[in-house]
Protein backbone atom coordinates (compact mmCIF):
# COMPACT_ATOMS: atom_id res chain seq x y z
CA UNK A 1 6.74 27.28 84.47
CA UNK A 2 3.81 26.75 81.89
CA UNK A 3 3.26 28.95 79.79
CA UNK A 4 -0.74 29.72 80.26
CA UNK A 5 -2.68 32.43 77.96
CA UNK A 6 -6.46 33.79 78.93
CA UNK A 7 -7.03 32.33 75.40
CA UNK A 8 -5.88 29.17 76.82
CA UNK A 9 -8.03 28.67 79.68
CA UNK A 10 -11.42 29.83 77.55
CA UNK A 11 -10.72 27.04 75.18
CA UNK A 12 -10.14 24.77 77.57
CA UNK A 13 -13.69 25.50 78.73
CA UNK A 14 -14.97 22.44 76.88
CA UNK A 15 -12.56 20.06 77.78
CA UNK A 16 -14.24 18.78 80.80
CA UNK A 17 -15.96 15.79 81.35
CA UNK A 18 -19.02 15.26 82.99
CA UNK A 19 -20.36 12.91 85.98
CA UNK A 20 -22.89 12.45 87.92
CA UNK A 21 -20.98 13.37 90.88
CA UNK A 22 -18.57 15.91 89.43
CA UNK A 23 -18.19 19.67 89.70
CA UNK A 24 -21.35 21.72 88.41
CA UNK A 25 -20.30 22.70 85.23
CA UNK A 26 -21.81 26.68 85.58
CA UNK A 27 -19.62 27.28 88.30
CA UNK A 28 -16.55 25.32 86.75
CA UNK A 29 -17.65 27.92 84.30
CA UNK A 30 -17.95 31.06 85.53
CA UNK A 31 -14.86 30.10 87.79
CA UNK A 32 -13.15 30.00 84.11
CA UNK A 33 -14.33 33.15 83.27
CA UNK A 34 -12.95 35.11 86.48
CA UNK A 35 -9.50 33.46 86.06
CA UNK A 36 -9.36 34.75 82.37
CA UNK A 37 -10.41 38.35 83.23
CA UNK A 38 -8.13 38.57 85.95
CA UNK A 39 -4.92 37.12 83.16
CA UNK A 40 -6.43 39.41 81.07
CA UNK A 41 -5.95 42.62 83.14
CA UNK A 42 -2.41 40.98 84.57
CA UNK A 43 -1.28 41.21 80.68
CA UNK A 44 -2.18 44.41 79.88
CA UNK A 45 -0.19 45.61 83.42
CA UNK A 46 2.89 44.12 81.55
């Protein structure tokens, strides 16, 4: 298993590439931003 922080997913944030075609980067985004909240309030439950 990978070890996988909220910190680790927000800096990823940048990492992307961009295309013409690819993924629209504000919802890539604000996808990001619900998976972090969500490890966020998983780690506190620990």
């Amino acid at each position: 298993m990978i070890d996988l922080t909220p910190l680790d997913v927000r800096k990823k944030k940048g990492d992307f590439g961009k295309t013409m075609r690819g993924y629209d980067p504000r919802e890539v985004d604000h996808f990001l931003e619900l998976v972090t909240e969500r490890m966020d309030e998983l780690v506190k439950e620990l």
